[in-house]
PDB file of N, CA and C in Angstrom:
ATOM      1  N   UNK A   1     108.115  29.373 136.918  1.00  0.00           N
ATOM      2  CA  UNK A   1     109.062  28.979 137.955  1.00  0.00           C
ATOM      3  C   UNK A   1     109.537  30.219 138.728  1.00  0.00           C
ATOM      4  N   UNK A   2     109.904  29.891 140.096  1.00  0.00           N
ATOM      5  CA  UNK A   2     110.159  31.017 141.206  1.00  0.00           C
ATOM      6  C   UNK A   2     111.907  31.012 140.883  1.00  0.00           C
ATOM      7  N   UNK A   3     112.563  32.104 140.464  1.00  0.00           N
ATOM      8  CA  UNK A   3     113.811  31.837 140.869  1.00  0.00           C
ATOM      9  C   UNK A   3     114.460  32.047 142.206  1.00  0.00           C
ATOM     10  N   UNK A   4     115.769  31.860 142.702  1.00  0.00           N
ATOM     11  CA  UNK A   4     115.855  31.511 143.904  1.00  0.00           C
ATOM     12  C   UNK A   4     116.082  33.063 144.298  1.00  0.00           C
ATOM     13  N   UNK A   5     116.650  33.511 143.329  1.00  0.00           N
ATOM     14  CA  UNK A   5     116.649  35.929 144.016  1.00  0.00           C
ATOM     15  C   UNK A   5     115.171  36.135 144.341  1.00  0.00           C
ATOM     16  N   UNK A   6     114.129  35.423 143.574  1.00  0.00           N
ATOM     17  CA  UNK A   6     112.481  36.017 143.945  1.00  0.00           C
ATOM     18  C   UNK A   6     112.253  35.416 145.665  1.00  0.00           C
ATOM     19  N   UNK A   7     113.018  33.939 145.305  1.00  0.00           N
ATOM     20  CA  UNK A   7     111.919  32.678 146.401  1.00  0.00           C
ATOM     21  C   UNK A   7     113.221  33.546 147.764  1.00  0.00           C
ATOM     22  N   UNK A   8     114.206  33.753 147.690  1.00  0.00           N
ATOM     23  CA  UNK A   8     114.858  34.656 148.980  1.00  0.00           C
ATOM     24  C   UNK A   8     113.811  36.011 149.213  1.00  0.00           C
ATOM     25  N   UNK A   9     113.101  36.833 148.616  1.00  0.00           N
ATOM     26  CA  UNK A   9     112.252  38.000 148.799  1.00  0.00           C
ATOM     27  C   UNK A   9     111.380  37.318 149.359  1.00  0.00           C
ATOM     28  N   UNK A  10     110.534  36.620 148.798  1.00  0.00           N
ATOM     29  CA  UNK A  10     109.282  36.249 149.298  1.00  0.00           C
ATOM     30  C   UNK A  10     109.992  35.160 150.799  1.00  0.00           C
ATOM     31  N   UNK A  11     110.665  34.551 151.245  1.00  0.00           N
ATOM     32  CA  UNK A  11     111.227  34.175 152.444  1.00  0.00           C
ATOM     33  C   UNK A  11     110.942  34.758 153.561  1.00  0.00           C
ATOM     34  N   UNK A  12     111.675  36.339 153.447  1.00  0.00           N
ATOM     35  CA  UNK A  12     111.945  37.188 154.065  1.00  0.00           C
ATOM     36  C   UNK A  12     110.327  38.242 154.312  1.00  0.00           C
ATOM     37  N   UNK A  13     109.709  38.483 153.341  1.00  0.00           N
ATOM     38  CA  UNK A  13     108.124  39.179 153.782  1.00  0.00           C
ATOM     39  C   UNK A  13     107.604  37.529 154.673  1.00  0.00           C
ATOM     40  N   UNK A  14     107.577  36.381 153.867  1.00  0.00           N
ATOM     41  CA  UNK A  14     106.727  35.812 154.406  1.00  0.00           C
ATOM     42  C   UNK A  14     106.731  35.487 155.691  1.00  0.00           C
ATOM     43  N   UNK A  15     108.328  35.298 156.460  1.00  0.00           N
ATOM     44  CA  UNK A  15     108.818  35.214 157.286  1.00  0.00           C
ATOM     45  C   UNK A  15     108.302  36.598 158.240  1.00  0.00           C
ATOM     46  N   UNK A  16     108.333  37.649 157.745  1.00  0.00           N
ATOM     47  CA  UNK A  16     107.296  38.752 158.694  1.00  0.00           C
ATOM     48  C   UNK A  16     105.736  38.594 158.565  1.00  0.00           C
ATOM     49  N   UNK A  17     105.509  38.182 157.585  1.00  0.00           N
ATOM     50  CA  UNK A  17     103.903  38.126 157.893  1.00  0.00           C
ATOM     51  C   UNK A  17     103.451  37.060 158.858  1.00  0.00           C
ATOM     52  N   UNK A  18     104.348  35.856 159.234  1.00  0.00           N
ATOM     53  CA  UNK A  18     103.908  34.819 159.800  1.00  0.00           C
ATOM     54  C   UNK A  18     103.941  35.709 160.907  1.00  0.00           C
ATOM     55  N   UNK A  19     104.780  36.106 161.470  1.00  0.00           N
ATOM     56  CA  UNK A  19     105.448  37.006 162.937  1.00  0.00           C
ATOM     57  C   UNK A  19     103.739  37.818 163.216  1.00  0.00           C
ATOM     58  N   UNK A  20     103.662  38.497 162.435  1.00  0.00           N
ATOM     59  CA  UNK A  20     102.330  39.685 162.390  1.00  0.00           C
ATOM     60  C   UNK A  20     101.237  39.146 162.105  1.00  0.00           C
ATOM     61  N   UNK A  21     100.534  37.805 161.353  1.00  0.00           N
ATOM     62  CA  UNK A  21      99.710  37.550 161.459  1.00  0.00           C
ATOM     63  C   UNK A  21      98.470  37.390 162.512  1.00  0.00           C
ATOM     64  N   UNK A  22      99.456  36.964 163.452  1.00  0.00           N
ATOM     65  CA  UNK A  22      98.385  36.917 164.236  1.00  0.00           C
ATOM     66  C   UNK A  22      97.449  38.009 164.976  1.00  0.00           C
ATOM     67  N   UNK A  23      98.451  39.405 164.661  1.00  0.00           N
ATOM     68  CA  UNK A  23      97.902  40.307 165.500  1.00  0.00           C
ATOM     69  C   UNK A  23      97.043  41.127 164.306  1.00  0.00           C
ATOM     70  N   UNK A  24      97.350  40.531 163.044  1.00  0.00           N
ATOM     71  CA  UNK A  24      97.049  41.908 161.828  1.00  0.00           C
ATOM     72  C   UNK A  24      95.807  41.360 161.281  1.00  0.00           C
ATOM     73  N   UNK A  25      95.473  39.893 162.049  1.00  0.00           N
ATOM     74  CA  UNK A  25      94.438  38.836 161.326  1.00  0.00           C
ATOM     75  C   UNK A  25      93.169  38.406 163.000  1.00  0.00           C
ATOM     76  N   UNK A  26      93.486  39.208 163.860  1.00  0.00           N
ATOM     77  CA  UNK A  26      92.462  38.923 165.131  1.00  0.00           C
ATOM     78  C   UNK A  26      92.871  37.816 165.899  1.00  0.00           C
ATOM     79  N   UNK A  27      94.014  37.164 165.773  1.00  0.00           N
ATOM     80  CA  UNK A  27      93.904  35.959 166.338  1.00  0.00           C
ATOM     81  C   UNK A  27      94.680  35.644 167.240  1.00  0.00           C
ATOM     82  N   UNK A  28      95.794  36.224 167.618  1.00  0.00           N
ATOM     83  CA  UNK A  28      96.645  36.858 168.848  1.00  0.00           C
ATOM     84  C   UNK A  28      95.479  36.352 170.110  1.00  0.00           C
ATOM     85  N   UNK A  29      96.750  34.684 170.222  1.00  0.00           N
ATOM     86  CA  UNK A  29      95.610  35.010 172.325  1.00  0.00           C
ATOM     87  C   UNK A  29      96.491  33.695 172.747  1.00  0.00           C
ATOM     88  N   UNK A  30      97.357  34.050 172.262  1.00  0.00           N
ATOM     89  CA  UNK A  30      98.967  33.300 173.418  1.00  0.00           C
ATOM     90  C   UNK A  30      98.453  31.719 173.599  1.00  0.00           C
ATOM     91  N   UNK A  31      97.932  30.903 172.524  1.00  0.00           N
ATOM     92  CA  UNK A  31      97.957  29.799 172.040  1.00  0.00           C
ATOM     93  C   UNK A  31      98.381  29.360 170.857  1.00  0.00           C
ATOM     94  N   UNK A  32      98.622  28.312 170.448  1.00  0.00           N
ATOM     95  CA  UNK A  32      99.022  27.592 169.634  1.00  0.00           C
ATOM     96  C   UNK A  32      98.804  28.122 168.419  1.00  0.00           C
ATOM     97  N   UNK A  33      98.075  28.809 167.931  1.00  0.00           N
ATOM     98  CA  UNK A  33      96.840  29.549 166.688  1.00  0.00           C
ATOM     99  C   UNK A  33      98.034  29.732 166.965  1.00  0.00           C
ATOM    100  N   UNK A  34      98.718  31.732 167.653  1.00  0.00           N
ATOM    101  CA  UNK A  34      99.483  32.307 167.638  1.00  0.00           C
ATOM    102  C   UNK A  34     100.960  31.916 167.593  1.00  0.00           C
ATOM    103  N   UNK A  35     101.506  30.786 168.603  1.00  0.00           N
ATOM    104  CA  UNK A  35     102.746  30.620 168.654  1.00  0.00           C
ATOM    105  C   UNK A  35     103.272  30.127 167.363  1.00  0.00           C
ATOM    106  N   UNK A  36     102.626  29.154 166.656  1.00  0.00           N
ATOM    107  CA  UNK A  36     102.629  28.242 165.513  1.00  0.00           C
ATOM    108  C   UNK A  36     103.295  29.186 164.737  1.00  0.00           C
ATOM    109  N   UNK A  37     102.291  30.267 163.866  1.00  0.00           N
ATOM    110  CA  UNK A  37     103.351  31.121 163.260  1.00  0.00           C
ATOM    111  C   UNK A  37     104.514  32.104 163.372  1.00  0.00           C
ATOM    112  N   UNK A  38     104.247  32.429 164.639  1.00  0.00           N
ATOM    113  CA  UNK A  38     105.611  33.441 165.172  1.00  0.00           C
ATOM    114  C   UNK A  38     106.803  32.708 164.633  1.00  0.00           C
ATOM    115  N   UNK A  39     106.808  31.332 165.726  1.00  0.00           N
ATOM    116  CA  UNK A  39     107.632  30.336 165.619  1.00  0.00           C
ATOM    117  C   UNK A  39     108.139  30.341 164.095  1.00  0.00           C
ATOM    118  N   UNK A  40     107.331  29.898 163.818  1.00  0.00           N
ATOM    119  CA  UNK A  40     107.472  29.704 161.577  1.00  0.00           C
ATOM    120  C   UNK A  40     107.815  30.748 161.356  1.00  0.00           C
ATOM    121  N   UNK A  41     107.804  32.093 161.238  1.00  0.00           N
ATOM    122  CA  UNK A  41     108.327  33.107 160.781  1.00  0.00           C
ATOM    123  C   UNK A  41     109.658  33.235 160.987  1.00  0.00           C
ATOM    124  N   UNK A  42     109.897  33.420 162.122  1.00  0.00           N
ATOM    125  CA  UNK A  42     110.950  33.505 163.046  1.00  0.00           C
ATOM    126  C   UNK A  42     112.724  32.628 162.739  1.00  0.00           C
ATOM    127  N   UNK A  43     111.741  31.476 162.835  1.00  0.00           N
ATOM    128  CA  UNK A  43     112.660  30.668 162.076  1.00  0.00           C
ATOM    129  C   UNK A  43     113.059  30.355 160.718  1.00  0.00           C
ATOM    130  N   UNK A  44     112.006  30.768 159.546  1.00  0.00           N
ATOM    131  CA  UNK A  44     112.119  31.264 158.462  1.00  0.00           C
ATOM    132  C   UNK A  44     113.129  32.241 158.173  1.00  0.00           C
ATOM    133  N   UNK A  45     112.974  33.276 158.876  1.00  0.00           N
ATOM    134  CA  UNK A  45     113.739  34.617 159.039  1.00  0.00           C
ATOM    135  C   UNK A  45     115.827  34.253 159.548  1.00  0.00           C
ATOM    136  N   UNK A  46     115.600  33.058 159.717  1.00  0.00           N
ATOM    137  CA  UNK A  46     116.708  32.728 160.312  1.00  0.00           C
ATOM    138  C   UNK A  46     117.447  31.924 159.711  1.00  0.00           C
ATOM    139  N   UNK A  47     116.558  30.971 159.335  1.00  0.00           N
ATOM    140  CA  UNK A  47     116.991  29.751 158.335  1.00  0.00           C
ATOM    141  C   UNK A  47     117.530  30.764 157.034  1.00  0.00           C
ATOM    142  N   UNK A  48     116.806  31.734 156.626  1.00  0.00           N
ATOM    143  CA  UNK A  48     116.710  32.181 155.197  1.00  0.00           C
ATOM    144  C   UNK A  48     118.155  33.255 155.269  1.00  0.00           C
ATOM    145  N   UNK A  49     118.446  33.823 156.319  1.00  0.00           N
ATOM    146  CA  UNK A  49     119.948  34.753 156.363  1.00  0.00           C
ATOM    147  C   UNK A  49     121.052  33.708 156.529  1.00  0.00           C
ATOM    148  N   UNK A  50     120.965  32.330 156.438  1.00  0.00           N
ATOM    149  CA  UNK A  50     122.046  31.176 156.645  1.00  0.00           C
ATOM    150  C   UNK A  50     122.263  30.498 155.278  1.00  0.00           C
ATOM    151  N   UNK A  51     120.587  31.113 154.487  1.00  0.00           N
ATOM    152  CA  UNK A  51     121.134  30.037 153.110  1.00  0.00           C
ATOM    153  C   UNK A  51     121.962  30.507 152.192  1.00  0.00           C
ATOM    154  N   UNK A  52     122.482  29.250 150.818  1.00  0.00           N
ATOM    155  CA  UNK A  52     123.408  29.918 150.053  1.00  0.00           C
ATOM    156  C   UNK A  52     122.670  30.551 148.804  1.00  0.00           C
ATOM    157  N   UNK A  53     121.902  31.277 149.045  1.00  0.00           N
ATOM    158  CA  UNK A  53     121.339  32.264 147.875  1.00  0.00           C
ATOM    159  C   UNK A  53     121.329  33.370 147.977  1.00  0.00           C
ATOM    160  N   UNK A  54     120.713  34.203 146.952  1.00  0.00           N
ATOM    161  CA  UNK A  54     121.353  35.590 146.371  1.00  0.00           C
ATOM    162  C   UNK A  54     121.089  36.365 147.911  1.00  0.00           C
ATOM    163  N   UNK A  55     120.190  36.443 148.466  1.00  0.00           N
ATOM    164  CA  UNK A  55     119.820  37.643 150.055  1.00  0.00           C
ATOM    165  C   UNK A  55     120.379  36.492 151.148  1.00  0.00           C
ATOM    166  N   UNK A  56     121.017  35.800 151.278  1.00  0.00           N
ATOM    167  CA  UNK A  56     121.592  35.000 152.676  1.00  0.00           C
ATOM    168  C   UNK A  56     122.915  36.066 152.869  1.00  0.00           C
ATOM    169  N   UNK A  57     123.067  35.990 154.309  1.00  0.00           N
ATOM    170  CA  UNK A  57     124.452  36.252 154.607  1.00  0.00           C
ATOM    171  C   UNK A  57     125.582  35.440 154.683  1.00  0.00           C
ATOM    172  N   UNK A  58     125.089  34.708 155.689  1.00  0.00           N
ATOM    173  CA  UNK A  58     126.187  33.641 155.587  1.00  0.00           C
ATOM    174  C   UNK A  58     126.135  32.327 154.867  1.00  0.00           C
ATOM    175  N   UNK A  59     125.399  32.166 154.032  1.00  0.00           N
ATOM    176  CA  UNK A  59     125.238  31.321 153.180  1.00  0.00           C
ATOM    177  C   UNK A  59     125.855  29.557 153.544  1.00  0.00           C
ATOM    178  N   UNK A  60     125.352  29.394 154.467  1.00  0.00           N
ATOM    179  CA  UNK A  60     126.130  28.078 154.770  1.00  0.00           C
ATOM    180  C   UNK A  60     125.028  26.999 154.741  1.00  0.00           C
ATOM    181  N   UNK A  61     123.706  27.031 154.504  1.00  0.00           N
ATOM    182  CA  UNK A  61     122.860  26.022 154.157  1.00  0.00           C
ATOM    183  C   UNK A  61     122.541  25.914 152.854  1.00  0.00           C
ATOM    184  N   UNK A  62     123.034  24.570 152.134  1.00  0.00           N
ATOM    185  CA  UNK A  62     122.569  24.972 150.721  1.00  0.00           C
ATOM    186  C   UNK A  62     121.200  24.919 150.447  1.00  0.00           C
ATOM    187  N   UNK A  63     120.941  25.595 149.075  1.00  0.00           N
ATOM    188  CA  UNK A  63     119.323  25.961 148.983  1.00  0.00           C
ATOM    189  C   UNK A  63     118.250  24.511 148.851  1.00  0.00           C
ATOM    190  N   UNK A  64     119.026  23.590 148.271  1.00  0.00           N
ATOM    191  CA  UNK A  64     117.875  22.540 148.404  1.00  0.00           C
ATOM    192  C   UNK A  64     117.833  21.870 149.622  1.00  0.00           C
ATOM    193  N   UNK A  65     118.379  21.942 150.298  1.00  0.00           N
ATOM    194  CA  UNK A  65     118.087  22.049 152.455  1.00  0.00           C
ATOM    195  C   UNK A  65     116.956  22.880 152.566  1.00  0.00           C
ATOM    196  N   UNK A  66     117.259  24.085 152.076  1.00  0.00           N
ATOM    197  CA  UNK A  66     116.190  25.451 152.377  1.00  0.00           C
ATOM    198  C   UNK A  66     115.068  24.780 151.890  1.00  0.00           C
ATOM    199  N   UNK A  67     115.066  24.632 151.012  1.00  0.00           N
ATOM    200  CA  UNK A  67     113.685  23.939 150.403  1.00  0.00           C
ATOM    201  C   UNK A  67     113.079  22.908 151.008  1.00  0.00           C
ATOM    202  N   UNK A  68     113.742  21.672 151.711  1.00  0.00           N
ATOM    203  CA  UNK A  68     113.426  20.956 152.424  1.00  0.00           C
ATOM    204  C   UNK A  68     112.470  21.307 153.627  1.00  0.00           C
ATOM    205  N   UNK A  69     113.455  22.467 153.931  1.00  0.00           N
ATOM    206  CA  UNK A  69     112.795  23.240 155.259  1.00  0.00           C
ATOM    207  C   UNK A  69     111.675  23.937 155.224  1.00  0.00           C
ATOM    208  N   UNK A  70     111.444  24.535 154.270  1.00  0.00           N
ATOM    209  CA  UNK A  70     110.190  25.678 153.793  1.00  0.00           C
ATOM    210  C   UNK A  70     109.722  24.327 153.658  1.00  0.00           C
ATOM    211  N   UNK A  71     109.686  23.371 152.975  1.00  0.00           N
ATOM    212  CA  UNK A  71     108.407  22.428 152.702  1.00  0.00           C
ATOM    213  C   UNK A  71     108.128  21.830 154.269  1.00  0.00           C
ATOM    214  N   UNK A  72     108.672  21.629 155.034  1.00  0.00           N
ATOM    215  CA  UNK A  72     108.067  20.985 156.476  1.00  0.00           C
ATOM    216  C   UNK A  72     107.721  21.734 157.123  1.00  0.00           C
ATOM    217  N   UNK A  73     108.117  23.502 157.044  1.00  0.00           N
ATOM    218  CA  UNK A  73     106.893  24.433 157.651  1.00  0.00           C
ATOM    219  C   UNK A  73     106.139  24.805 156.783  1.00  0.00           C
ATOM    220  N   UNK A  74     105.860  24.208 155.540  1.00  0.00           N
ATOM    221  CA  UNK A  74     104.954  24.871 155.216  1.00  0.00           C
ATOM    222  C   UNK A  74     103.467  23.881 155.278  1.00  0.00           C
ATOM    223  N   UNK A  75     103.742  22.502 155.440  1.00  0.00           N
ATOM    224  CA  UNK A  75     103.089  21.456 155.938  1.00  0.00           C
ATOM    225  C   UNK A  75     102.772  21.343 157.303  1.00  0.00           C
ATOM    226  N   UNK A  76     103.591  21.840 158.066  1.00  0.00           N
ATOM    227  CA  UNK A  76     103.382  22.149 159.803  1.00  0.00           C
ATOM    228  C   UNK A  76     102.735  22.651 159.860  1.00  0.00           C
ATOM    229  N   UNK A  77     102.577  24.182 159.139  1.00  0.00           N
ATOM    230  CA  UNK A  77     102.050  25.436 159.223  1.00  0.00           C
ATOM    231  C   UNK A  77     100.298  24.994 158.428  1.00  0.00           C
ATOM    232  N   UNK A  78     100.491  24.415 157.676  1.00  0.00           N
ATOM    233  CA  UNK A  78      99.329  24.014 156.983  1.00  0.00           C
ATOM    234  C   UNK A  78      98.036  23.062 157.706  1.00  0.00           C
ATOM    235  N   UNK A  79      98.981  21.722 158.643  1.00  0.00           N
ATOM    236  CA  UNK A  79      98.133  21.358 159.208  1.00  0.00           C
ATOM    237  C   UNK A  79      98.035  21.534 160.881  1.00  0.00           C
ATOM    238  N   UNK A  80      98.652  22.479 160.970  1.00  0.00           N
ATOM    239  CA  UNK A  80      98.340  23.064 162.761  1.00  0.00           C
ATOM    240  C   UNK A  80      97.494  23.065 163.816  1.00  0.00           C
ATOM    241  N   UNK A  81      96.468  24.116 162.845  1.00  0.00           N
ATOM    242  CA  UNK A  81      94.684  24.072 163.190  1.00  0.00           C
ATOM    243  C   UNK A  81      94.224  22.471 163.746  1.00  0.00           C
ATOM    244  N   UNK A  82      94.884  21.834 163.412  1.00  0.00           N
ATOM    245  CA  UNK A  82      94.016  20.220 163.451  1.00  0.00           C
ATOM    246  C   UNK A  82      95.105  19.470 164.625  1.00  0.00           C
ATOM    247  N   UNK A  83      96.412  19.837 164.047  1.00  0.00           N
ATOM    248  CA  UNK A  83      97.167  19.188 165.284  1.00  0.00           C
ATOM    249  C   UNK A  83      97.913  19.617 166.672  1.00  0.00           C
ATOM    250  N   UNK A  84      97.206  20.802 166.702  1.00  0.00           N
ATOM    251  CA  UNK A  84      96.971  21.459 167.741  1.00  0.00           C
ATOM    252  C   UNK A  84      96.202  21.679 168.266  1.00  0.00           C
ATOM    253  N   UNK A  85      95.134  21.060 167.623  1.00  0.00           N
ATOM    254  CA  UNK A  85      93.763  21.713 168.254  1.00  0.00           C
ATOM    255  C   UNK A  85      92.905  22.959 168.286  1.00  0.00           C
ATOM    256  N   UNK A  86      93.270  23.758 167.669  1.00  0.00           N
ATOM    257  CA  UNK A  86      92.748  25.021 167.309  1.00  0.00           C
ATOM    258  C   UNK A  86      91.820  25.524 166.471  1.00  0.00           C
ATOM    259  N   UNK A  87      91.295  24.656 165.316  1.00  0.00           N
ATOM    260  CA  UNK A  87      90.681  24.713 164.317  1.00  0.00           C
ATOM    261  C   UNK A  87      89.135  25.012 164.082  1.00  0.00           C
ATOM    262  N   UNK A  88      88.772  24.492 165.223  1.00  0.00           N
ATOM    263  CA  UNK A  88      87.463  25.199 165.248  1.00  0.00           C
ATOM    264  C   UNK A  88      87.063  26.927 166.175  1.00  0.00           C
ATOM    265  N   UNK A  89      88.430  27.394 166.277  1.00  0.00           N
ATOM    266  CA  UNK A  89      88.341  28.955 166.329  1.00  0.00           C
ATOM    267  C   UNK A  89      88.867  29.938 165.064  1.00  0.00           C
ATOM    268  N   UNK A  90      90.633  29.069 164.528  1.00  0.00           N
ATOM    269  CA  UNK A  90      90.538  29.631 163.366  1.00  0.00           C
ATOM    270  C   UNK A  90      91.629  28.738 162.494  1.00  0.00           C
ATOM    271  N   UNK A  91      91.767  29.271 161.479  1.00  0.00           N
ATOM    272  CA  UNK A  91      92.636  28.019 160.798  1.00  0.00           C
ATOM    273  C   UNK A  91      92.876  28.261 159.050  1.00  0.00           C
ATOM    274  N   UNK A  92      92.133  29.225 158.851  1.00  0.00           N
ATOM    275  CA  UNK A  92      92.218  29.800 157.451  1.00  0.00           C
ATOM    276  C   UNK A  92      93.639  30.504 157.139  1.00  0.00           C
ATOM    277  N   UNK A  93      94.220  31.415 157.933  1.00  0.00           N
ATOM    278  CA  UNK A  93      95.238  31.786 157.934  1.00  0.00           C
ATOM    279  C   UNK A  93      96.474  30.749 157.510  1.00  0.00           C
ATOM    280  N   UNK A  94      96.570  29.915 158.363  1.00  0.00           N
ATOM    281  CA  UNK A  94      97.227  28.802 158.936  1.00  0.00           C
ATOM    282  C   UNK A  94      97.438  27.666 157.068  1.00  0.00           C
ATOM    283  N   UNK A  95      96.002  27.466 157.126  1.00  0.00           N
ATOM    284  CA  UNK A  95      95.955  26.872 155.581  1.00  0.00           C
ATOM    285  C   UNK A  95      96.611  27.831 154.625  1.00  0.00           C
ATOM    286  N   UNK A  96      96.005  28.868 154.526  1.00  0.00           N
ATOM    287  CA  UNK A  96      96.503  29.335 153.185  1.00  0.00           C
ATOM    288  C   UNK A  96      97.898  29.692 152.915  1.00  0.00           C
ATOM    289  N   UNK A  97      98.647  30.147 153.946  1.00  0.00           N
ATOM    290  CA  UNK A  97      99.949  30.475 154.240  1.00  0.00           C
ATOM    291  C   UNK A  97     101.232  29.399 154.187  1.00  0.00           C
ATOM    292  N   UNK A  98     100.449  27.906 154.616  1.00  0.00           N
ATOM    293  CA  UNK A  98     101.181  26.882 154.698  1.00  0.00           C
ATOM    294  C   UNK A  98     100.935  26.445 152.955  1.00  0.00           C
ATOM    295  N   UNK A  99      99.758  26.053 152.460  1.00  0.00           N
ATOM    296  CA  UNK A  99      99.663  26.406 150.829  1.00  0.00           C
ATOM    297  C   UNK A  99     100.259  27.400 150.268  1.00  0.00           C
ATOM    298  N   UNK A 100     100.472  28.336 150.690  1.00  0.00           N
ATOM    299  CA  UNK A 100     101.392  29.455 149.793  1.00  0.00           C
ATOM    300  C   UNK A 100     102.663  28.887 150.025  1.00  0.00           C
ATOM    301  N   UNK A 101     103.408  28.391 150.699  1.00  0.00           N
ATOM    302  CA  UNK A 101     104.652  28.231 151.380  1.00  0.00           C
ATOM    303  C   UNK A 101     105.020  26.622 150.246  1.00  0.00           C
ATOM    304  N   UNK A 102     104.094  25.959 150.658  1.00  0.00           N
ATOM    305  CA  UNK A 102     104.241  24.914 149.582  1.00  0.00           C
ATOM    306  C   UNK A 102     104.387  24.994 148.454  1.00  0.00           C
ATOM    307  N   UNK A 103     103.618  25.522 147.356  1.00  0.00           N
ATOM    308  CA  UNK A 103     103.404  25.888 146.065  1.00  0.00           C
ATOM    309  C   UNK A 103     104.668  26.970 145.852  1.00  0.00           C
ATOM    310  N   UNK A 104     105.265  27.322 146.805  1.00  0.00           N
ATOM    311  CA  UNK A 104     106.467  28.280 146.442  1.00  0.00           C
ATOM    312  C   UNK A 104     107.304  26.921 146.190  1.00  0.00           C
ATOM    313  N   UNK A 105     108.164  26.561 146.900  1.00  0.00           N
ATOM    314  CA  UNK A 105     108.687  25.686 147.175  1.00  0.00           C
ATOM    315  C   UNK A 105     109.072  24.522 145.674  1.00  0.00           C
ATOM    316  N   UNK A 106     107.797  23.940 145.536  1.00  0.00           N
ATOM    317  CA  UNK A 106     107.156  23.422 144.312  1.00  0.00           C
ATOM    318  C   UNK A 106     107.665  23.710 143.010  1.00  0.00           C
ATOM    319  N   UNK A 107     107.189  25.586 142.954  1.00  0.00           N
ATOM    320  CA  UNK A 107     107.744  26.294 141.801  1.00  0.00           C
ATOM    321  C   UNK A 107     109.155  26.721 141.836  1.00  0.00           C
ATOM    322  N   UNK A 108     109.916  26.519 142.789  1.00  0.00           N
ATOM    323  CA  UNK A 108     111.092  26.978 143.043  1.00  0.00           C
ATOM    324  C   UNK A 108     112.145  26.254 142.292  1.00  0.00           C
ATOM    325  N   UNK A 109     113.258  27.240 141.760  1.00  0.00           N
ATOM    326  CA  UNK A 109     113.961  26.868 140.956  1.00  0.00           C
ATOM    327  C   UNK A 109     115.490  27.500 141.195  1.00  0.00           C
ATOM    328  N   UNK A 110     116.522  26.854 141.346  1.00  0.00           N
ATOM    329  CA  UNK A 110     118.063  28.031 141.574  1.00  0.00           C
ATOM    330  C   UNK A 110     118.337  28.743 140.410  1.00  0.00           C
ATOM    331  N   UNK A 111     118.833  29.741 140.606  1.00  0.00           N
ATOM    332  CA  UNK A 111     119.087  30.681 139.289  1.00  0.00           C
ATOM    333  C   UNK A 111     120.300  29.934 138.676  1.00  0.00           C
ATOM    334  N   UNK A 112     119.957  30.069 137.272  1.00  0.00           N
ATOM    335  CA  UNK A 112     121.388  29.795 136.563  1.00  0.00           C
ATOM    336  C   UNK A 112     121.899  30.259 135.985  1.00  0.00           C
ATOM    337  N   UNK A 113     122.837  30.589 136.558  1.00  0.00           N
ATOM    338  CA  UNK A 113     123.784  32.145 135.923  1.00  0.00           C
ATOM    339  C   UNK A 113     124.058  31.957 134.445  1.00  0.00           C
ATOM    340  N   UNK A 114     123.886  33.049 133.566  1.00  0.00           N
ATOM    341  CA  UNK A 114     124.351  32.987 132.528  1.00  0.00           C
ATOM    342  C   UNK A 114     125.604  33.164 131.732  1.00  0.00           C
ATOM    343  N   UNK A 115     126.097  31.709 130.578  1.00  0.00           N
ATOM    344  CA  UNK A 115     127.192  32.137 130.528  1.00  0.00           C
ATOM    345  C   UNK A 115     127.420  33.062 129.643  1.00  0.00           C
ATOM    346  N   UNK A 116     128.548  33.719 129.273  1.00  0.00           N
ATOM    347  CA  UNK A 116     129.068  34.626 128.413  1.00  0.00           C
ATOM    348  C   UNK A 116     129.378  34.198 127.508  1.00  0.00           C
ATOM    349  N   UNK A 117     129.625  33.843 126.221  1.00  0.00           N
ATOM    350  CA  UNK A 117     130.455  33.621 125.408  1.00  0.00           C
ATOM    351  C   UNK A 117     131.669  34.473 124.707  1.00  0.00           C
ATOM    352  N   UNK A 118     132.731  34.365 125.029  1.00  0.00           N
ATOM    353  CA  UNK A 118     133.978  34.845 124.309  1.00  0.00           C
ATOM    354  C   UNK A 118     133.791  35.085 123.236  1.00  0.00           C
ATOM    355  N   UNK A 119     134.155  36.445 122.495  1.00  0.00           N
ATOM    356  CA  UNK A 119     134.616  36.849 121.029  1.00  0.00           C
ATOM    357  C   UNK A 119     135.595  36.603 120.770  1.00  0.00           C
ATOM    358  N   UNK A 120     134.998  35.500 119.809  1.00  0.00           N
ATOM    359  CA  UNK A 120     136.134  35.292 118.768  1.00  0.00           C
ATOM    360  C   UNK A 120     136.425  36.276 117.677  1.00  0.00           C
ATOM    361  N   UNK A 121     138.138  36.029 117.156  1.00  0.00           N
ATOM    362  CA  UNK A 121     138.774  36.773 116.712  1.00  0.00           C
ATOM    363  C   UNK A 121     138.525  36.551 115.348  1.00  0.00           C
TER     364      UNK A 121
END
């Protein structure tokens, strides 16, 4: 299981790799391929400094919202290539990233703080 201090790290890279993919993966050419993930990153990157877990700032979305959300981009993001039309230039990116995004999600779990127990006298 992902706890929610890991699944906030991985948010935040994944949320830049979507941004950079396109240019770090050949596929940068101001269509849909490209906008799809900027977009997803972007808003990842945004959604994820609003939630209430350990790296949010303002913590005002609770995390199983967040989760909601990572799961519909990561299904957006997954089937793009096809509903955008793009897929027969590229679409591997697109899959695996939206599968990574899912399977996080999936494994994701909130941390549960541990309690202390009092010494007794």
């Amino acid at each position: 299981m992902i706890p929610s201090k890991t699944h906030a790290v991985l948010d935040y890279l994944v949320g830049i790799l979507l941004i950079g993919a396109p240019w770090i993966l050949g596929f940068a050419d101001d269509t849909a391929a490209t906008t799809v993930p900027v977009i997803l990153g972007a808003s990842t990157l945004l959604y994820s400094l609003f939630t209430d877990y350990e790296y949010g700032l303002a913590r005002m979305i609770p995390y199983k919202v967040h989760l909601a959300i990572d799961f519909t981009a990561g299904t957006l993001l997954l089937i793009s290539p096809w509903l955008f039309g793009f897929s027969d230039r590229v679409y591997l990116p697109h899959v695996i990233l939206g599968t990574f995004e899912l399977v996080a999600v999936l494994m994701s779990r909130k941390s549960i703080p541990v309690l202390h127990r009092s010494k007794r006298a």
